[in-house]
PDB file of N, CA and C in Angstrom:
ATOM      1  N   UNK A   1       0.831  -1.195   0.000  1.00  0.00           N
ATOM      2  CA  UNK A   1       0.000   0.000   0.000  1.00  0.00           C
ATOM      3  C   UNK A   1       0.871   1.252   0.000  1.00  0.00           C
ATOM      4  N   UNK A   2       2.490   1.119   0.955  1.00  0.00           N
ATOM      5  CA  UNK A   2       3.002   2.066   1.131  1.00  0.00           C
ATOM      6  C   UNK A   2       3.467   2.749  -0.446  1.00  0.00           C
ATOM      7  N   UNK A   3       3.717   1.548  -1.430  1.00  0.00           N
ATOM      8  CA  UNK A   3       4.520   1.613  -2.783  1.00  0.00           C
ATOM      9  C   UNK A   3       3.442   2.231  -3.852  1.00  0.00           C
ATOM     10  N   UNK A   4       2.605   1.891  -3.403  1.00  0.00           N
ATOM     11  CA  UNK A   4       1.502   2.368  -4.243  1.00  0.00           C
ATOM     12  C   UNK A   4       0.909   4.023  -4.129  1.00  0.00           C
ATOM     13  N   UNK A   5       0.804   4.041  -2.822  1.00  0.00           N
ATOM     14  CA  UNK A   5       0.946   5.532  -2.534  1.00  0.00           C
ATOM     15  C   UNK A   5       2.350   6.758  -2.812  1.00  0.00           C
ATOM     16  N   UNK A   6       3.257   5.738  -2.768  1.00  0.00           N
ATOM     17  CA  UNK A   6       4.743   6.747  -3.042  1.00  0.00           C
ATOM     18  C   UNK A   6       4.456   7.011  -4.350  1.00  0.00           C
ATOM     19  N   UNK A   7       4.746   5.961  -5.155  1.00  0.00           N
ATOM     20  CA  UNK A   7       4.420   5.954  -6.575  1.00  0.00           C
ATOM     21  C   UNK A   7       4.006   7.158  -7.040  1.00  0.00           C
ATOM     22  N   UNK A   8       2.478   7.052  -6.532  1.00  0.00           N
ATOM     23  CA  UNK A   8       1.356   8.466  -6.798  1.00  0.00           C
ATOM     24  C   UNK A   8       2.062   9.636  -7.098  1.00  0.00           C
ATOM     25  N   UNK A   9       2.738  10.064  -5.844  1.00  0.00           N
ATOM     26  CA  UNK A   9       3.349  11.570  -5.488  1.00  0.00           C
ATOM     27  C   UNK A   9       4.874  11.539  -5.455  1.00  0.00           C
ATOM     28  N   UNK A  10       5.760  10.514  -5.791  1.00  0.00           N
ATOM     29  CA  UNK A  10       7.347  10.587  -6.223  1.00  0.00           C
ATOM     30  C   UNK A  10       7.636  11.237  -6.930  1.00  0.00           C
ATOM     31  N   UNK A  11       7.000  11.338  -8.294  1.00  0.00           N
ATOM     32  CA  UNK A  11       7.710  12.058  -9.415  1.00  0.00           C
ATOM     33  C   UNK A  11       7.858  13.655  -9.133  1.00  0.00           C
ATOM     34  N   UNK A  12       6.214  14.218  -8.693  1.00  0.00           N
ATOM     35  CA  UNK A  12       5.797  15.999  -8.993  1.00  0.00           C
ATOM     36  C   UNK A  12       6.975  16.202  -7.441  1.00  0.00           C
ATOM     37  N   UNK A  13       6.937  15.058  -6.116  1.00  0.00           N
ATOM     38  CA  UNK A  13       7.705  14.933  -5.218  1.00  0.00           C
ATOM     39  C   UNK A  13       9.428  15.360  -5.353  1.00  0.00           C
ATOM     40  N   UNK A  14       9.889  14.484  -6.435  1.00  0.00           N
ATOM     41  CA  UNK A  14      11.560  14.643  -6.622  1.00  0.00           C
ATOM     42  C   UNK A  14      11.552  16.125  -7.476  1.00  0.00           C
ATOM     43  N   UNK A  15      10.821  16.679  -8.465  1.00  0.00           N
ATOM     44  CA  UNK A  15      11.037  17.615  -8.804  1.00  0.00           C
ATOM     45  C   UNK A  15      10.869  19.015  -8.011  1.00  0.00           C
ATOM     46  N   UNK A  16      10.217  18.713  -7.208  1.00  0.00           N
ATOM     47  CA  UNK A  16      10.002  19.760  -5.813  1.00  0.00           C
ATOM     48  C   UNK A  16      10.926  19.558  -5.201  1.00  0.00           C
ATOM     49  N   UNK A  17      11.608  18.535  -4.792  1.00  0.00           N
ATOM     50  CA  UNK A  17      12.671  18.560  -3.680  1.00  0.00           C
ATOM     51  C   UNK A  17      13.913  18.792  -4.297  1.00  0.00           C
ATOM     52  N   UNK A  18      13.952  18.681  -5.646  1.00  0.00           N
ATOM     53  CA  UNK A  18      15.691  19.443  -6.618  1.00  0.00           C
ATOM     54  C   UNK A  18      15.177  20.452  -6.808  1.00  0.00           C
ATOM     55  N   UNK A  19      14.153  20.900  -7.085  1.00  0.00           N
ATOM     56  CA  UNK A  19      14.401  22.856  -7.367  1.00  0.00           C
ATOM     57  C   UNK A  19      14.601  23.317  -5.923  1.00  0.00           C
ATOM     58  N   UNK A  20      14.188  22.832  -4.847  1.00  0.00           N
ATOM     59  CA  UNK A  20      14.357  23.128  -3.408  1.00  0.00           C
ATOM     60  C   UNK A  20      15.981  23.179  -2.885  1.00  0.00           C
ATOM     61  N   UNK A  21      16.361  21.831  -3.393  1.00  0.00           N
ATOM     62  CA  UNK A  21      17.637  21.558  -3.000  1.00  0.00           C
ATOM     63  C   UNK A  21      18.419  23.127  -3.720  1.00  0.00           C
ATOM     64  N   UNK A  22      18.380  23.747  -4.844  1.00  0.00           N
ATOM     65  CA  UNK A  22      19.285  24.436  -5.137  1.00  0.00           C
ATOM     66  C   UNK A  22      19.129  25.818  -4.223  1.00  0.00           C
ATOM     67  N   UNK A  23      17.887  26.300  -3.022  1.00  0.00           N
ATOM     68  CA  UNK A  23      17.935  27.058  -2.757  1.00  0.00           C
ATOM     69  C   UNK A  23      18.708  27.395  -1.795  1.00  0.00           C
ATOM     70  N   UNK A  24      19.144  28.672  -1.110  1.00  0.00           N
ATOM     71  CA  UNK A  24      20.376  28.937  -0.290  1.00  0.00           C
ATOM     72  C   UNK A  24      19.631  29.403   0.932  1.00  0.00           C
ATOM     73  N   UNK A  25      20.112  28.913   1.707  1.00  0.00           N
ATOM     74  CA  UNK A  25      19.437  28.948   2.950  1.00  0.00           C
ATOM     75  C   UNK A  25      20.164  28.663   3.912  1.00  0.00           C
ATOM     76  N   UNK A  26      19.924  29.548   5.188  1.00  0.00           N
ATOM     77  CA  UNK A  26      21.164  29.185   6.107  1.00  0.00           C
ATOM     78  C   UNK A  26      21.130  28.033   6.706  1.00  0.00           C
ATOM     79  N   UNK A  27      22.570  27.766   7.348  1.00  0.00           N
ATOM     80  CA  UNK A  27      23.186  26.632   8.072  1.00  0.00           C
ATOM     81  C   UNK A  27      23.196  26.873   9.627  1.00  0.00           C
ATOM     82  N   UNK A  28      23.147  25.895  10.300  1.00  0.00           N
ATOM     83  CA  UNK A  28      22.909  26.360  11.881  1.00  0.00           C
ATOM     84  C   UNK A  28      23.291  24.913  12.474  1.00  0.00           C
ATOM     85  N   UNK A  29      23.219  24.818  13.841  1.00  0.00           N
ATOM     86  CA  UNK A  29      23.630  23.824  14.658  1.00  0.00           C
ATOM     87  C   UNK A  29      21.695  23.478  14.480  1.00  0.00           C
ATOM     88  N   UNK A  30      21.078  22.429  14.559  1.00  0.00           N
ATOM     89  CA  UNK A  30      19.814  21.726  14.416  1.00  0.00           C
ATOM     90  C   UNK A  30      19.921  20.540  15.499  1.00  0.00           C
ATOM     91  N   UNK A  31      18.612  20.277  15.940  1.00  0.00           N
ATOM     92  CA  UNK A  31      18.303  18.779  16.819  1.00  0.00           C
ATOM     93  C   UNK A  31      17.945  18.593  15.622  1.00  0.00           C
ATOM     94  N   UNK A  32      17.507  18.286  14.834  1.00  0.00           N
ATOM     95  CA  UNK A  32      16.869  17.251  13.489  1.00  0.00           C
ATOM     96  C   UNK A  32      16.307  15.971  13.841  1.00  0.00           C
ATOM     97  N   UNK A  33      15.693  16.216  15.202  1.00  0.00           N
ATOM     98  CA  UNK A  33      14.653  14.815  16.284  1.00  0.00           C
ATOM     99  C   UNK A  33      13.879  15.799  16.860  1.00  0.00           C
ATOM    100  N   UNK A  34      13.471  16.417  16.882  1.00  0.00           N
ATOM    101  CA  UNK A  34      12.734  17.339  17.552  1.00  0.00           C
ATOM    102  C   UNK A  34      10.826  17.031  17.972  1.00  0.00           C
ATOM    103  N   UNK A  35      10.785  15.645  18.117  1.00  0.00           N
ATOM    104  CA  UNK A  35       9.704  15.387  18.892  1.00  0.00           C
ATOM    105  C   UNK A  35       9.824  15.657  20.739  1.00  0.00           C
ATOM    106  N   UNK A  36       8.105  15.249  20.355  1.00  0.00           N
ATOM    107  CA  UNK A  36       7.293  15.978  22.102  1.00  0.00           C
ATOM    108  C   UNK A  36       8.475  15.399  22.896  1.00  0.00           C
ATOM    109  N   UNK A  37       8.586  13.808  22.965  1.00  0.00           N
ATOM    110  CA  UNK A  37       8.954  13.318  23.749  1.00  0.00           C
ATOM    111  C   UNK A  37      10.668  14.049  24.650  1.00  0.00           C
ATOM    112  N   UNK A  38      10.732  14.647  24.187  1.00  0.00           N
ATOM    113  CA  UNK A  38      12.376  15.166  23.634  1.00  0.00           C
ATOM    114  C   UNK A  38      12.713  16.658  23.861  1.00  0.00           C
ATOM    115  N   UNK A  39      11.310  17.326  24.389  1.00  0.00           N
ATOM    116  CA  UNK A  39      11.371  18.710  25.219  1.00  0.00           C
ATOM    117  C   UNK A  39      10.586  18.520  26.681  1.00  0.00           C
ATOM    118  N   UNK A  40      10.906  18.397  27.433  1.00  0.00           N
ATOM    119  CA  UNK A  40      10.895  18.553  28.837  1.00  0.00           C
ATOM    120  C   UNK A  40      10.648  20.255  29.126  1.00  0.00           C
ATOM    121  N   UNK A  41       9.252  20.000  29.869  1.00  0.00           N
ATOM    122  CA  UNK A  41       8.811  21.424  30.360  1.00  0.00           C
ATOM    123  C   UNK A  41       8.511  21.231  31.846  1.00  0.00           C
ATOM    124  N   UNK A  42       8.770  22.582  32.550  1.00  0.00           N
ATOM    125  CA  UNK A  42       8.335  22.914  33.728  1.00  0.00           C
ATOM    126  C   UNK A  42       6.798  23.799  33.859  1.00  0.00           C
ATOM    127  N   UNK A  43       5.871  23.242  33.664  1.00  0.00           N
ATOM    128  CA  UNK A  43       4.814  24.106  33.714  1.00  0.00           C
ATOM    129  C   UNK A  43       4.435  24.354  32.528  1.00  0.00           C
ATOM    130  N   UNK A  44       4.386  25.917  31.848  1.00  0.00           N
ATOM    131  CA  UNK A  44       4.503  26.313  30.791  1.00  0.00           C
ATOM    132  C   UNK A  44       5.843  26.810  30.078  1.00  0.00           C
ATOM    133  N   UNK A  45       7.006  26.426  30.615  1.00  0.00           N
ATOM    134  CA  UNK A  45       8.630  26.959  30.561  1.00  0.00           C
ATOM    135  C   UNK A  45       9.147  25.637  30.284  1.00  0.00           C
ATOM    136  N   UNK A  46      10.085  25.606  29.094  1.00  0.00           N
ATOM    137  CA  UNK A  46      11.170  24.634  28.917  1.00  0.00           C
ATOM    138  C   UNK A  46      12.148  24.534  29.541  1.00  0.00           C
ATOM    139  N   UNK A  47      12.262  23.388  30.402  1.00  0.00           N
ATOM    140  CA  UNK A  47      13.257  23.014  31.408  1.00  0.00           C
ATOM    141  C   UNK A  47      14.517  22.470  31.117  1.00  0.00           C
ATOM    142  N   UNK A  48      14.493  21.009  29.539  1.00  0.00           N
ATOM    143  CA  UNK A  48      15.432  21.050  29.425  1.00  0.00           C
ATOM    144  C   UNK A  48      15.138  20.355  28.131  1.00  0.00           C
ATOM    145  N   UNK A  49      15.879  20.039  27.330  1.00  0.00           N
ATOM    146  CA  UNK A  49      16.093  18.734  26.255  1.00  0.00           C
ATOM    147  C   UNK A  49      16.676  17.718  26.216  1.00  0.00           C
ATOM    148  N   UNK A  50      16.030  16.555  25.906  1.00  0.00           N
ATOM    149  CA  UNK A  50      16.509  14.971  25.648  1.00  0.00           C
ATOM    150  C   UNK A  50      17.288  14.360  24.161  1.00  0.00           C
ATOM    151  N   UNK A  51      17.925  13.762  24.102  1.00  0.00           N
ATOM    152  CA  UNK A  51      18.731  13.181  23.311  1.00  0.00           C
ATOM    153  C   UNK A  51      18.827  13.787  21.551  1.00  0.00           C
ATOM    154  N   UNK A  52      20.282  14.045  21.959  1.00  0.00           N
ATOM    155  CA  UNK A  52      20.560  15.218  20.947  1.00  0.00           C
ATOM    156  C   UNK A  52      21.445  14.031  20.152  1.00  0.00           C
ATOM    157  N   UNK A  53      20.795  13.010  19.853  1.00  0.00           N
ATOM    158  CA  UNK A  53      21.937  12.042  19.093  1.00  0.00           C
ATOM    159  C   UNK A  53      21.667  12.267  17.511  1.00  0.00           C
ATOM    160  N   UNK A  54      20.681  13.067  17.032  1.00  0.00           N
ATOM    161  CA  UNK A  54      20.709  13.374  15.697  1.00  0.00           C
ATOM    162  C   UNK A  54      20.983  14.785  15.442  1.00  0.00           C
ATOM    163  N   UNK A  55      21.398  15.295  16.509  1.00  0.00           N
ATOM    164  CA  UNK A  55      21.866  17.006  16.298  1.00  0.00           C
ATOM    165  C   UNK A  55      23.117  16.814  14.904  1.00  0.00           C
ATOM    166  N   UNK A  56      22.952  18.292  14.161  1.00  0.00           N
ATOM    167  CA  UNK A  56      24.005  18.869  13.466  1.00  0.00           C
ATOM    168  C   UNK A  56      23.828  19.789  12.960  1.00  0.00           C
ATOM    169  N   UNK A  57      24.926  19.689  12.176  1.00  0.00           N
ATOM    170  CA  UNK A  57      23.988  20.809  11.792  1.00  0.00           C
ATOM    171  C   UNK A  57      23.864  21.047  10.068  1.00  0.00           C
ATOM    172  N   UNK A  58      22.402  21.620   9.909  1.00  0.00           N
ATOM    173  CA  UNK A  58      21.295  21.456   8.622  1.00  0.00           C
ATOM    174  C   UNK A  58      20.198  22.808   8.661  1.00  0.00           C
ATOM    175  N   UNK A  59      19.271  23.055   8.031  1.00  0.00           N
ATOM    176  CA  UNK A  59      18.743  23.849   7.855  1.00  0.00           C
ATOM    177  C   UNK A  59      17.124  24.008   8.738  1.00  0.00           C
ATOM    178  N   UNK A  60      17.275  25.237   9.382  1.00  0.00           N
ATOM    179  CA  UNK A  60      16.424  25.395  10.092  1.00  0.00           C
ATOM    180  C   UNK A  60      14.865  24.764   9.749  1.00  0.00           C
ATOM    181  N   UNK A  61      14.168  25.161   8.356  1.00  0.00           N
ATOM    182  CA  UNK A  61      13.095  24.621   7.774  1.00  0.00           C
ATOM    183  C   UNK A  61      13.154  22.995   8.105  1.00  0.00           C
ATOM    184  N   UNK A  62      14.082  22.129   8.100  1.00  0.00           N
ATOM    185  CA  UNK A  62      13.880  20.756   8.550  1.00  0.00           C
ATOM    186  C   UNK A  62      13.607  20.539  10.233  1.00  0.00           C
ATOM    187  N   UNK A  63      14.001  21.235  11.015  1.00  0.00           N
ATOM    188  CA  UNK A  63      13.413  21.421  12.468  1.00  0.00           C
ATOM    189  C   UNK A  63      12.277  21.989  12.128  1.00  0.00           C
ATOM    190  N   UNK A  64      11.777  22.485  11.980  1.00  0.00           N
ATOM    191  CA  UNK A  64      10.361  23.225  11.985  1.00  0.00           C
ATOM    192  C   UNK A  64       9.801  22.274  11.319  1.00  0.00           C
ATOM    193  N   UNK A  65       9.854  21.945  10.255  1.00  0.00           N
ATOM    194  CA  UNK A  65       9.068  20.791   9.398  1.00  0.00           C
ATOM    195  C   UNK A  65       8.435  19.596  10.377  1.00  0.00           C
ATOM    196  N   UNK A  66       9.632  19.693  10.948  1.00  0.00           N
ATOM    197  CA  UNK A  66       9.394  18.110  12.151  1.00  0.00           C
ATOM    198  C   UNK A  66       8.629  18.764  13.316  1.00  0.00           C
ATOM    199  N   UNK A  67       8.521  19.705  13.069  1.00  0.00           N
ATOM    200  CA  UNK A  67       8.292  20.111  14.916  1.00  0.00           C
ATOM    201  C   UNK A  67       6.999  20.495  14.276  1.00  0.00           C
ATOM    202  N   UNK A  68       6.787  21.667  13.302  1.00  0.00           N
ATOM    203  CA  UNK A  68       5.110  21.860  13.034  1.00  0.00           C
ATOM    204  C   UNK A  68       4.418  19.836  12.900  1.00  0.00           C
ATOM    205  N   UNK A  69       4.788  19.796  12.134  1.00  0.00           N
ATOM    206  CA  UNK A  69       4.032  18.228  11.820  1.00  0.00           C
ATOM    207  C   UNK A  69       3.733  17.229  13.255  1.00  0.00           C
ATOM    208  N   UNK A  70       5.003  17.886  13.586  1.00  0.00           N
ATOM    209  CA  UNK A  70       4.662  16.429  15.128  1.00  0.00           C
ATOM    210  C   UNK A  70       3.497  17.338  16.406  1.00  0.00           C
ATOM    211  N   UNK A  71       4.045  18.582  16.154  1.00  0.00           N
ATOM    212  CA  UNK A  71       3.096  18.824  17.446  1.00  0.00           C
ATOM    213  C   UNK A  71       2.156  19.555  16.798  1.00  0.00           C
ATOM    214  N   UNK A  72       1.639  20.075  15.689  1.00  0.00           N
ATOM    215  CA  UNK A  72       0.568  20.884  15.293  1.00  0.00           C
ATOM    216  C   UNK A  72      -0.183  19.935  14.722  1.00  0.00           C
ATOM    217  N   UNK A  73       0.256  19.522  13.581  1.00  0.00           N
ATOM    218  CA  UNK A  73      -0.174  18.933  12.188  1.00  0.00           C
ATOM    219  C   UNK A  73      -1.118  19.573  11.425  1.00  0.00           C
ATOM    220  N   UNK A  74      -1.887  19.517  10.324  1.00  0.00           N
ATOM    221  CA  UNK A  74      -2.530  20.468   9.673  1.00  0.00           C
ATOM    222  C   UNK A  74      -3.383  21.390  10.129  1.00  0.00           C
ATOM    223  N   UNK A  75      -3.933  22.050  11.401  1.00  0.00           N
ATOM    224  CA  UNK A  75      -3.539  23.236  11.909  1.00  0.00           C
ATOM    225  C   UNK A  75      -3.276  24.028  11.458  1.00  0.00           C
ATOM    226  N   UNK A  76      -3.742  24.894  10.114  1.00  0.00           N
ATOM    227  CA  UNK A  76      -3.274  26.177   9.695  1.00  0.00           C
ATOM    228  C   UNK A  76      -3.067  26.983  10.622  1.00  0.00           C
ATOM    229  N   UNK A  77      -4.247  27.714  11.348  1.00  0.00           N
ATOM    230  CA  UNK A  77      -4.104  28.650  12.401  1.00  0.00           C
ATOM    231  C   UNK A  77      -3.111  28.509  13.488  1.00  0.00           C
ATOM    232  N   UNK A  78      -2.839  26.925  13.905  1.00  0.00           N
ATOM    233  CA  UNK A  78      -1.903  26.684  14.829  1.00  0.00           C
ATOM    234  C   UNK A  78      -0.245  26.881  14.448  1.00  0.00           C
ATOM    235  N   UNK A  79      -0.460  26.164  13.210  1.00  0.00           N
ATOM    236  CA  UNK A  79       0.930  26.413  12.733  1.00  0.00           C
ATOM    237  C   UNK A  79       1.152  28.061  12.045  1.00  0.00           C
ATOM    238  N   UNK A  80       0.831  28.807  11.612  1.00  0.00           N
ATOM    239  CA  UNK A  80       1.118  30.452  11.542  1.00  0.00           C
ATOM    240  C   UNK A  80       1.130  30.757  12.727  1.00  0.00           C
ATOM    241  N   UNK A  81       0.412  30.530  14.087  1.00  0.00           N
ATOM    242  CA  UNK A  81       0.583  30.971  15.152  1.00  0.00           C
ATOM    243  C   UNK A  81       2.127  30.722  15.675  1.00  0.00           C
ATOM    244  N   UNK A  82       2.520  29.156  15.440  1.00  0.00           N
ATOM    245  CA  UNK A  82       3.809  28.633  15.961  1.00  0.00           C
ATOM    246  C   UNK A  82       5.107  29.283  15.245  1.00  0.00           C
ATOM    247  N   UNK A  83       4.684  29.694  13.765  1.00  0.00           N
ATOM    248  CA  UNK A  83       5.646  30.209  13.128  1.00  0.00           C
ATOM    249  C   UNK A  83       6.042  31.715  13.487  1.00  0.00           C
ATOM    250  N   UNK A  84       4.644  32.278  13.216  1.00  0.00           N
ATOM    251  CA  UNK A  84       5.298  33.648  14.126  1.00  0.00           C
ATOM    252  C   UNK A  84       5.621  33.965  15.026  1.00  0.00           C
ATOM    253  N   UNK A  85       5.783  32.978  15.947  1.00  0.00           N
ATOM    254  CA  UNK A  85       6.238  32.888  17.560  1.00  0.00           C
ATOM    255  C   UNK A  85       7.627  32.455  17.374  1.00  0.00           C
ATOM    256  N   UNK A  86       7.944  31.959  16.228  1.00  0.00           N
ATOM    257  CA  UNK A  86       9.556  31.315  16.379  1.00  0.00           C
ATOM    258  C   UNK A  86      10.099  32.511  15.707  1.00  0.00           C
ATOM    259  N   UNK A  87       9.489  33.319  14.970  1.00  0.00           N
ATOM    260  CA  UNK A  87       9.734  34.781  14.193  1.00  0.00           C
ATOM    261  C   UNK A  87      10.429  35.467  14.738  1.00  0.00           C
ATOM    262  N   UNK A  88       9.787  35.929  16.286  1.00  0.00           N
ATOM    263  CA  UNK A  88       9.840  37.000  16.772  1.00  0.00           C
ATOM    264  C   UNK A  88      11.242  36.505  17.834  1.00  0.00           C
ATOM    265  N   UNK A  89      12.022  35.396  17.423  1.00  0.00           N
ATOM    266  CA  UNK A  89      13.219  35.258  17.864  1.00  0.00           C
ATOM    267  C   UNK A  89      14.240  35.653  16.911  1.00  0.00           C
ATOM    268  N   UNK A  90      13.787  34.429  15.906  1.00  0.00           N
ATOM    269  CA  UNK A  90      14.857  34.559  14.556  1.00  0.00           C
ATOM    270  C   UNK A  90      13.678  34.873  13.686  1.00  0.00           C
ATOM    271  N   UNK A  91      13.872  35.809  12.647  1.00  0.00           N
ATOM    272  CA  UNK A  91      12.753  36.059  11.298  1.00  0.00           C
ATOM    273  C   UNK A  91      13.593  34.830  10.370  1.00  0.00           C
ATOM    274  N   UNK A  92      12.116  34.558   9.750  1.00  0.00           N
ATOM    275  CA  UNK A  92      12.360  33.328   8.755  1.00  0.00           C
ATOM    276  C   UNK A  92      12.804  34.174   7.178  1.00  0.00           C
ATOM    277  N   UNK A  93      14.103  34.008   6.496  1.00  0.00           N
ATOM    278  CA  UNK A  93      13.584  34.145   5.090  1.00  0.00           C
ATOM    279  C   UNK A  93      12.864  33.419   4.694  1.00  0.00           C
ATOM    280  N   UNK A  94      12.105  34.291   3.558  1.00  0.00           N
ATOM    281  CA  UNK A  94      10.913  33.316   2.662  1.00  0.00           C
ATOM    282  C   UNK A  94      11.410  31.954   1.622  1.00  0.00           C
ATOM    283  N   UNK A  95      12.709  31.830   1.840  1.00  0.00           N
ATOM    284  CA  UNK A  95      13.225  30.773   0.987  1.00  0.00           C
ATOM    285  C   UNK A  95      13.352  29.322   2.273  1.00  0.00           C
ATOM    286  N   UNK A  96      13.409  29.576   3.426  1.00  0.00           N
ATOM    287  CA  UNK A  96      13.155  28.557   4.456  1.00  0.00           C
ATOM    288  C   UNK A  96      12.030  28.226   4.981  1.00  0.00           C
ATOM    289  N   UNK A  97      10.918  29.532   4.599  1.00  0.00           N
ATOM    290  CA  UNK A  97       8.988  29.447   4.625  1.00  0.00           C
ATOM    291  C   UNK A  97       8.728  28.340   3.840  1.00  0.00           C
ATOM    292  N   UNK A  98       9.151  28.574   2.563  1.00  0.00           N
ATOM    293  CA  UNK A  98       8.745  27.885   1.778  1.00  0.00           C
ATOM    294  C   UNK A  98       9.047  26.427   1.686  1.00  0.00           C
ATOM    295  N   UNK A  99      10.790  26.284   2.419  1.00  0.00           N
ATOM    296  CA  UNK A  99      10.731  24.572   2.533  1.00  0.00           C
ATOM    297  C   UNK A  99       9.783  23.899   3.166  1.00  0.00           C
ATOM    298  N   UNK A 100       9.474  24.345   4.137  1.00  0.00           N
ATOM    299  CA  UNK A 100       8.932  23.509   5.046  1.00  0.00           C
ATOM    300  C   UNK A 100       7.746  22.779   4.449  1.00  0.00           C
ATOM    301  N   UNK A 101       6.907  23.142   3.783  1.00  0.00           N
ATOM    302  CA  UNK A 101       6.038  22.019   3.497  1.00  0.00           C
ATOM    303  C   UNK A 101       6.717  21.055   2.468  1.00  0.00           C
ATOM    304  N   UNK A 102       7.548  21.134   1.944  1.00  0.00           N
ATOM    305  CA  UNK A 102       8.558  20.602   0.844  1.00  0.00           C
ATOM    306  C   UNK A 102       9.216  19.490   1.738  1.00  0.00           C
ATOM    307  N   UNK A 103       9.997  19.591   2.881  1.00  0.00           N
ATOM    308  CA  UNK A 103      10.346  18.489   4.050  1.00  0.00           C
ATOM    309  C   UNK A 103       9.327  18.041   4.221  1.00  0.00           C
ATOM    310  N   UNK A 104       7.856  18.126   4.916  1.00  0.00           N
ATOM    311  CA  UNK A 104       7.550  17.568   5.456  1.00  0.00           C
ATOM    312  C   UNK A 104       6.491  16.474   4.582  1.00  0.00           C
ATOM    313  N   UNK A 105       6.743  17.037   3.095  1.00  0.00           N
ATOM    314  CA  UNK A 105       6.117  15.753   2.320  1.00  0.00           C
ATOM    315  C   UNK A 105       7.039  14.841   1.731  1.00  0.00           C
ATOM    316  N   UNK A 106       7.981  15.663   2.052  1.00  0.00           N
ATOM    317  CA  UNK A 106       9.585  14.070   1.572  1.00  0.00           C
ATOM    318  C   UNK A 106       9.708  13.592   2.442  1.00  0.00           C
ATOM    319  N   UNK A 107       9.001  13.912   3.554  1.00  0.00           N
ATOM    320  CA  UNK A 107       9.204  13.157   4.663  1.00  0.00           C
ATOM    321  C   UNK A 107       8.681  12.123   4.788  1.00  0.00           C
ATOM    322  N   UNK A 108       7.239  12.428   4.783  1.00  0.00           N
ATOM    323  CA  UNK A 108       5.803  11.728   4.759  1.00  0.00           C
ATOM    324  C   UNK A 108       6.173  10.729   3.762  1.00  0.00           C
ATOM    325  N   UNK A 109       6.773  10.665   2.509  1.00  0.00           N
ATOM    326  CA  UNK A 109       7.184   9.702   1.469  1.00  0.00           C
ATOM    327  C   UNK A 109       8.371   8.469   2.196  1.00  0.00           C
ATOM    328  N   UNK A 110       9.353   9.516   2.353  1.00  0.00           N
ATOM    329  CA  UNK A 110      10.661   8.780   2.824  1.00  0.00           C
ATOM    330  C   UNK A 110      10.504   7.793   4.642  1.00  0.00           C
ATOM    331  N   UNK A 111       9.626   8.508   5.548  1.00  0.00           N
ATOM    332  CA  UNK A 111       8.995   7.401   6.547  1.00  0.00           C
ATOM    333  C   UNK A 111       8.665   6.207   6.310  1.00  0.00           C
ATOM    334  N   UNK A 112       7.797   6.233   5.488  1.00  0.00           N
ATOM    335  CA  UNK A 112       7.502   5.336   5.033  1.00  0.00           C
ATOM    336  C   UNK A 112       7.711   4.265   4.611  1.00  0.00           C
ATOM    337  N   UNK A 113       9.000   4.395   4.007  1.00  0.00           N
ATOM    338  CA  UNK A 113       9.982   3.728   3.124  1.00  0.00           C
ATOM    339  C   UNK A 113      10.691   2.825   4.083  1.00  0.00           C
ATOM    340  N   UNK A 114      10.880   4.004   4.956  1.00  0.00           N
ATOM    341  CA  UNK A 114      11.873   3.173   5.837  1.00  0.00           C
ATOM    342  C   UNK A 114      10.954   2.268   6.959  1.00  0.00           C
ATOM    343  N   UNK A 115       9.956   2.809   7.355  1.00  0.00           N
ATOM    344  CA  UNK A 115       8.971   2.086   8.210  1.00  0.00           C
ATOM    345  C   UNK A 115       9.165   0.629   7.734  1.00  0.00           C
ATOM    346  N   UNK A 116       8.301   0.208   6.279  1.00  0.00           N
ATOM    347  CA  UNK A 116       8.400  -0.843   5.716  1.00  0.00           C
ATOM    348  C   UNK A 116       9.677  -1.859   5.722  1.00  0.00           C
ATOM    349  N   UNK A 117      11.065  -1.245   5.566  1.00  0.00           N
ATOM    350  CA  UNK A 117      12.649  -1.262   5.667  1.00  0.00           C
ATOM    351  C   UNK A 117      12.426  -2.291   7.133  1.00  0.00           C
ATOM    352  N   UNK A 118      12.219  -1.580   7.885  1.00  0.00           N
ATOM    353  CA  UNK A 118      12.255  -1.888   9.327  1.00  0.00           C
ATOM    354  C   UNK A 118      11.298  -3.687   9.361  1.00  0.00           C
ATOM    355  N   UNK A 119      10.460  -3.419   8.896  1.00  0.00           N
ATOM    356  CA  UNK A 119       9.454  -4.644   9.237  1.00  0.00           C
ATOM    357  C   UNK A 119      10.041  -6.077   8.656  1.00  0.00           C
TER     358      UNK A 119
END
């Protein structure tokens, strides 16, 4: 089922993710794991973070990709809310706006892949 669904959306998929790939976008230190399980809060305050074994560093839009998807998910209102809240630390260029839905459907493809891998 998984092959059948990749299939579908691979092709319009790889050509979105090479015109993406050529864009320039900054580099930074990244967790690139950035699930719930993996921020530790005190209340409403972040206390600390858990296992930084996939940290490096990569492009901000792939943390956000993972982090809108895992804790929002389609959530428009939630996710513009989350984005302009990460704004008003670092402003996003519009060339790292725009990855993010671009990760998080190569993602949605490439999980998959490997899910199956695993079994």
């Amino acid at each position: 089922a998984w092959a059948r669904s990749a299939r579908a959306v691979i092709d319009g998929l790889r050509d979105e993710v090479r015109l993406a790939s050529a864009r320039e976008v900054c580099l930074q230190p990244c967790l690139r794991d950035v699930r719930r399980e993996h921020f530790l809060f005190v209340g409403d305050r972040l206390g600390g973070l858990v296992d930084y074994g996939a940290m490096g560093v990569d492009r901000v839009a792939l943390d956000l990709s993972r982090l809108l998807g895992d804790w929002i998910g389609p959530d428009r209102e939630g996710r513009a809310e989350a984005l302009a809240a990460y704004e008003r630390i670092r402003p996003l260029p519009p060339a790292e706006v725009e990855l993010i839905p671009i990760l998080e459907r190569a993602a949605a493809v490439l999980s998959g892949g490997r899910w199956v891998r695993w079994q």
